[in-house]
Protein backbone atom coordinates (compact mmCIF):
# COMPACT_ATOMS: atom_id res chain seq x y z
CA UNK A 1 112.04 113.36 94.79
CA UNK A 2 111.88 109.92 93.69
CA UNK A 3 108.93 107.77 94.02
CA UNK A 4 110.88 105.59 96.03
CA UNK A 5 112.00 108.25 98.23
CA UNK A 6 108.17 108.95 98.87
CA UNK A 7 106.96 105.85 99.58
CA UNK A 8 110.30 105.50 102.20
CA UNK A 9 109.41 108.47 104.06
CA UNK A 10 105.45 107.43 104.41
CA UNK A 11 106.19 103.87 105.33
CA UNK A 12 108.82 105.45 108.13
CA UNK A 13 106.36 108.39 109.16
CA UNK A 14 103.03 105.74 109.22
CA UNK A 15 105.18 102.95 111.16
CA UNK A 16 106.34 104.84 113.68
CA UNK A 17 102.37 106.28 114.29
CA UNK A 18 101.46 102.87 113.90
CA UNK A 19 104.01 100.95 115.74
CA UNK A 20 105.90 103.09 118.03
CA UNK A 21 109.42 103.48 117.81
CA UNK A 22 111.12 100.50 116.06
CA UNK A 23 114.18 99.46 116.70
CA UNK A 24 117.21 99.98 113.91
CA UNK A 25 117.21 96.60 112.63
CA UNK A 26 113.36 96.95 111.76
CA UNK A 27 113.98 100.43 110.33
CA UNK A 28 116.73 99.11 108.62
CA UNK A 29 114.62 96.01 107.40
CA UNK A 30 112.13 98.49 106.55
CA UNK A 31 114.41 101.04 103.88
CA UNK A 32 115.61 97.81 102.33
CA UNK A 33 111.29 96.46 101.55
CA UNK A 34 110.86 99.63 100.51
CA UNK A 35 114.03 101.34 98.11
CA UNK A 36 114.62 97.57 96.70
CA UNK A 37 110.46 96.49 95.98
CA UNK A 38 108.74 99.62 96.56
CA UNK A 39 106.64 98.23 99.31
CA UNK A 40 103.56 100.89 100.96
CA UNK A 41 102.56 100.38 104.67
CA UNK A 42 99.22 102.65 103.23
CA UNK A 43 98.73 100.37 100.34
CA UNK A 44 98.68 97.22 102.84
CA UNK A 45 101.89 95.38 101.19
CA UNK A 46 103.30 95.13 104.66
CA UNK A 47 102.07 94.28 108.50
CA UNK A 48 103.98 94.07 111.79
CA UNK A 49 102.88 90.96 113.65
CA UNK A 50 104.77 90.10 117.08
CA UNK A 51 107.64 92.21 115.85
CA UNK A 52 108.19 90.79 112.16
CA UNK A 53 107.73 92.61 109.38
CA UNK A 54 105.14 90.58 107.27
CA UNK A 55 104.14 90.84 103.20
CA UNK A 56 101.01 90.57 102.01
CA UNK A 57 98.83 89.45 99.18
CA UNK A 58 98.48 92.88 97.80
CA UNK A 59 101.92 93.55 98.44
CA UNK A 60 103.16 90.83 96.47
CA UNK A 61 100.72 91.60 93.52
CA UNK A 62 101.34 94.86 93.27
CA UNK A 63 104.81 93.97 92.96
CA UNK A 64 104.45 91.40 90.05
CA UNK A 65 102.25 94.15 88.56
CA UNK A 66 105.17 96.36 88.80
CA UNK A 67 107.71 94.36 87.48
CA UNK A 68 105.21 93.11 84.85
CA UNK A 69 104.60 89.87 85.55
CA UNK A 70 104.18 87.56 82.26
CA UNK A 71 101.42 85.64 84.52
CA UNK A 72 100.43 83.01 87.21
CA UNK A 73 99.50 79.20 86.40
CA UNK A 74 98.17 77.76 89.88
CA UNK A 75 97.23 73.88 89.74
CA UNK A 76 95.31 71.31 92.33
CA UNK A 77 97.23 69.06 93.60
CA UNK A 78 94.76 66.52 93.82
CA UNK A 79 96.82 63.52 94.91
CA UNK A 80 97.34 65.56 98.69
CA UNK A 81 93.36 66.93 98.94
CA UNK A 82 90.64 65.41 100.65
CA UNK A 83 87.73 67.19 100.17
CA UNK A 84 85.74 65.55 103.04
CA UNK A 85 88.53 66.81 105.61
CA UNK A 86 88.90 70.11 103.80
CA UNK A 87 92.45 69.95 103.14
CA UNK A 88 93.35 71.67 100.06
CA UNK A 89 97.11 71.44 98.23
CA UNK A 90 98.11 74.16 95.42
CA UNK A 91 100.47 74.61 93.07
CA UNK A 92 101.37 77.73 91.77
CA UNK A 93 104.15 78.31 89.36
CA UNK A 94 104.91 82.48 88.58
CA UNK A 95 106.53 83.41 85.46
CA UNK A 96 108.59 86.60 85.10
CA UNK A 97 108.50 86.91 81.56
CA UNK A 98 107.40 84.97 78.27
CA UNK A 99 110.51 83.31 78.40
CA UNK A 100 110.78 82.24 82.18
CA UNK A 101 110.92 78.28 82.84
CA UNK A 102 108.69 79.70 85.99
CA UNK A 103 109.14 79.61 89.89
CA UNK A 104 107.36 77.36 91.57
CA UNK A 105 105.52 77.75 95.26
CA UNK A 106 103.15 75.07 96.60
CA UNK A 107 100.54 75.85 98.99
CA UNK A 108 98.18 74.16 101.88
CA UNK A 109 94.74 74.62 104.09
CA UNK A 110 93.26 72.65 106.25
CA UNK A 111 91.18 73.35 109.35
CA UNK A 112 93.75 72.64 111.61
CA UNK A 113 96.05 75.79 110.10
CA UNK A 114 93.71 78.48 109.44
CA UNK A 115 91.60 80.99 111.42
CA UNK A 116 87.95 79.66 112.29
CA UNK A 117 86.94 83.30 110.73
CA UNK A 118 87.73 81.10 107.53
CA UNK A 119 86.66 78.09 108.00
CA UNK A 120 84.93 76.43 104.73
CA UNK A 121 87.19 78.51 102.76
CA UNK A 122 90.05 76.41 102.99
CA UNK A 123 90.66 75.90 99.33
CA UNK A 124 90.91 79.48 98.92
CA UNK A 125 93.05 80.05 101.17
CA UNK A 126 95.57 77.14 99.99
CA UNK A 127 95.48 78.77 96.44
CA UNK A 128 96.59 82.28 97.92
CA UNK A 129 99.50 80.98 99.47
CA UNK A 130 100.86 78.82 96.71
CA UNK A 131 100.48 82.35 95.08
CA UNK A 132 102.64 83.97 97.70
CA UNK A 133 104.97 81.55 98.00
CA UNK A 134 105.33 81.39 93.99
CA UNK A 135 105.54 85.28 93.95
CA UNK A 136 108.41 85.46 96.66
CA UNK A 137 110.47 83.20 95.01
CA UNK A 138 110.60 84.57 91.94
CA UNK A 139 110.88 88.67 93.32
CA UNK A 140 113.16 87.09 96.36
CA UNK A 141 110.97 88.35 99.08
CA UNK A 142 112.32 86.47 101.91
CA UNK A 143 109.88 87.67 103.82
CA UNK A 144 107.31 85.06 105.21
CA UNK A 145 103.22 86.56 104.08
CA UNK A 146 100.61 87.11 106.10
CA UNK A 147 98.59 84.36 104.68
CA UNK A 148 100.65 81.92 105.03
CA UNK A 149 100.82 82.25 108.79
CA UNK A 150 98.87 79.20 110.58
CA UNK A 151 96.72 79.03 113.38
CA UNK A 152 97.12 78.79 117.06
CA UNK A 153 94.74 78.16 118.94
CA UNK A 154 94.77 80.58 121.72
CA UNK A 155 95.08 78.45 125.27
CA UNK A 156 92.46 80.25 127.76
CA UNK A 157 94.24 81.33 131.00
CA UNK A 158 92.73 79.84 134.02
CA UNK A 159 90.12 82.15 135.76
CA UNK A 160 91.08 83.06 138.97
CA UNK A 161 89.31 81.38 142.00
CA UNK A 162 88.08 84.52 143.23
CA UNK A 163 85.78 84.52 140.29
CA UNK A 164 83.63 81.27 141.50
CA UNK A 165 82.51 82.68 144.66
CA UNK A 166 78.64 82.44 144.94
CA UNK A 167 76.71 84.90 143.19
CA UNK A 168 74.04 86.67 145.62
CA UNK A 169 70.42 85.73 145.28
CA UNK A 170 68.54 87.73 142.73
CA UNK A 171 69.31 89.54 139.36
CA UNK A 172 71.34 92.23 140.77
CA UNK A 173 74.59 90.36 140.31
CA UNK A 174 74.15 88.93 137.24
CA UNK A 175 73.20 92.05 135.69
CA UNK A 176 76.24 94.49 137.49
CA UNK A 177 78.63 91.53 135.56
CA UNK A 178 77.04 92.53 132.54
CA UNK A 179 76.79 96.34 133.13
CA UNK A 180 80.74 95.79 134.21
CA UNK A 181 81.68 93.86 130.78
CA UNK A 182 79.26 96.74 128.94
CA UNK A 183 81.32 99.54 130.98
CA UNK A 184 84.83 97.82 129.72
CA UNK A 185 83.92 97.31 126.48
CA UNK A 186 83.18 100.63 125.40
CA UNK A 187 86.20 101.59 127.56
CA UNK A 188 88.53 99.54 125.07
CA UNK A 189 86.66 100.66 122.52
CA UNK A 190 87.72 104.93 122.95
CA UNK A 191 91.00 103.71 124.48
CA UNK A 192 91.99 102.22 121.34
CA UNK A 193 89.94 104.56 118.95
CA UNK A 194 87.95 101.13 117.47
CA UNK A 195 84.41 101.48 115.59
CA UNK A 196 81.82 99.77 117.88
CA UNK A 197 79.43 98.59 114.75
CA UNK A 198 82.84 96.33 113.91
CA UNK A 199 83.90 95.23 117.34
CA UNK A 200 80.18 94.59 117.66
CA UNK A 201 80.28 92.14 114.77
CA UNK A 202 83.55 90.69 115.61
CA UNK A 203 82.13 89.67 119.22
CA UNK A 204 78.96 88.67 118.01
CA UNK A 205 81.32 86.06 115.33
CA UNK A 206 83.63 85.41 118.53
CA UNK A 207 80.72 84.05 120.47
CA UNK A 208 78.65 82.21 117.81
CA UNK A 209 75.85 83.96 117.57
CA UNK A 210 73.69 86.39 115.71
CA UNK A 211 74.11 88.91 117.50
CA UNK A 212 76.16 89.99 120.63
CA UNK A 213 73.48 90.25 123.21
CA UNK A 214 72.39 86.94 122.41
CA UNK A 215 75.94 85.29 123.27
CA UNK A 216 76.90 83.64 127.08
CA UNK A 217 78.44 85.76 129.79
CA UNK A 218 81.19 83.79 129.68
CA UNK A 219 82.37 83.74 126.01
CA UNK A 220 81.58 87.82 125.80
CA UNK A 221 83.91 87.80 129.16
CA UNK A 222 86.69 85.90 127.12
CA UNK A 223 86.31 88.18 124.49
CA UNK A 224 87.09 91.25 125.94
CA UNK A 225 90.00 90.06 127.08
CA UNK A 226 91.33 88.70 124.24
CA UNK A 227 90.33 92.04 122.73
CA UNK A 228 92.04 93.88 125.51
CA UNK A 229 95.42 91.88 124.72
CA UNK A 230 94.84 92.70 120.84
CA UNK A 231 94.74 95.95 121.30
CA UNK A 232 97.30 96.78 123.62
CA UNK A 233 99.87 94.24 121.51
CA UNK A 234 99.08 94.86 118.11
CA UNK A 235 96.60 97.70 117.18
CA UNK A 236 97.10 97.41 114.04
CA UNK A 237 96.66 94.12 113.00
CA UNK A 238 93.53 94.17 115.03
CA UNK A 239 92.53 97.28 112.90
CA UNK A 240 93.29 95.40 109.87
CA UNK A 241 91.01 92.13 111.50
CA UNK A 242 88.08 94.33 112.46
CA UNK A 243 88.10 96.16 108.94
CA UNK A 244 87.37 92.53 106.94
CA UNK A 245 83.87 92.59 108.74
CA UNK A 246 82.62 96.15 107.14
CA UNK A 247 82.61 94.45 103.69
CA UNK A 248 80.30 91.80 105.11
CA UNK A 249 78.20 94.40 106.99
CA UNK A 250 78.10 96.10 103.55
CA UNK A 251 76.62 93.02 101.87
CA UNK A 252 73.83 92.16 104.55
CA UNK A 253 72.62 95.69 103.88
């Protein structure tokens, strides 16, 4: 069997455990990432995000690697970046071979188009997509890449009135709303099979603070239910989310 062949049947077998069932046009999108650029869903070259298949970083560089890329030139374009507003411009230019004039892809950050996870890395991240976007061009990977995806600021749903009615005198209230969140929390947590030492950390980042039981009713509240709709929409790329804090766990220790 053909390496190819391999990698088609693990990406099929891992997206449907992953996923669910997908409908033919995904599948279909699916065979063609894979038999025509050898894409893995284990090696993290592709992610399913709102139902659209996605590349990544390591996707695309394992690719060039594969093809055997003659190299990567990637320039500031200083004439577009303002330092004091963190706004960032790259361009990279890809070059197949030692004779290639080079594909070009161009690349932006700013605070207003990335995650607040990454905030102050801006430059970094403008680099990495004038990468992508060099590296798609010249492999003609249509496909948009995760990185380059901006940010939108989730819009908080109004809180039902029901939720302002007086609390009773005492502690007793304030601490069953906290047992309550507590009780859903680790609820979500063996629902969705997540490791508590990284959802932990992730609320703990969500709310600002050091550590989670130091953050406000309130914001712990919003965060389980943006958890909640994580999970239940995309497991995955929550998975994928949660995994980026163990390296930072890893260097505190």
């Amino acid at each position: 069997m053909s390496d190819r062949r391999r990698v088609l049947q693990s990406n099929l077998k891992l997206a449907k455990t992953t996923w669910g069932t997908l409908s033919r046009t995904a599948l279909h999108a699916l065979k063609e990432l894979t038999e025509r650029h050898g894409l893995s869903i284990a090696s993290g070259d592709l992610q399913r995000l709102d139902g659209r298949w996605y590349v990544t970083n390591a996707g695309l560089l394992g690719l060039a690697q594969r093809n055997h890329c003659s190299g990567v030139r990637v320039q500031l374009v200083r004439e577009f970046c303002e330092s004091t507003s963190y706004r960032w411009v790259f361009k990279a230019t890809v070059y197949k071979s030692q004779r290639s004039r080079g594909f070009v892809g161009y690349g932006d950050a700013d605070p207003s188009n990335v995650s607040p996870l990454v905030r102050g890395a801006e430059m970094r991240v403008a680099e990495t997509r004038a990468v992508n976007r060099a590296l798609r061009k010249a492999y003609g990977i249509g496909l948009c890449s995760v990185e380059e995806l901006g940010w939108s600021p989730r819009i908080a749903k109004p809180v039902p009135s029901k939720q302002h009615d007086p609390i009773p005198t005492g502690n007793n209230g304030h601490h069953n709303g906290e047992h309550r969140l507590r009780d859903r929390l680790c609820l979500l947590i063996r629902q969705h099979k997540l490791d508590a030492s990284l959802v932990k950390a992730y609320a703990a980042d969500y709310c600002g603070t050091a550590v989670l039981k130091e953050a406000k009713r309130d914001l712990v509240e919003a965060f389980v239910n943006d958890l909640a709709e994580r999970a239940t929409k995309d497991r995955a790329a929550l998975l994928c989310h949660l995994n980026s804090y163990s390296t930072s766990q890893e260097a505190t220790t």
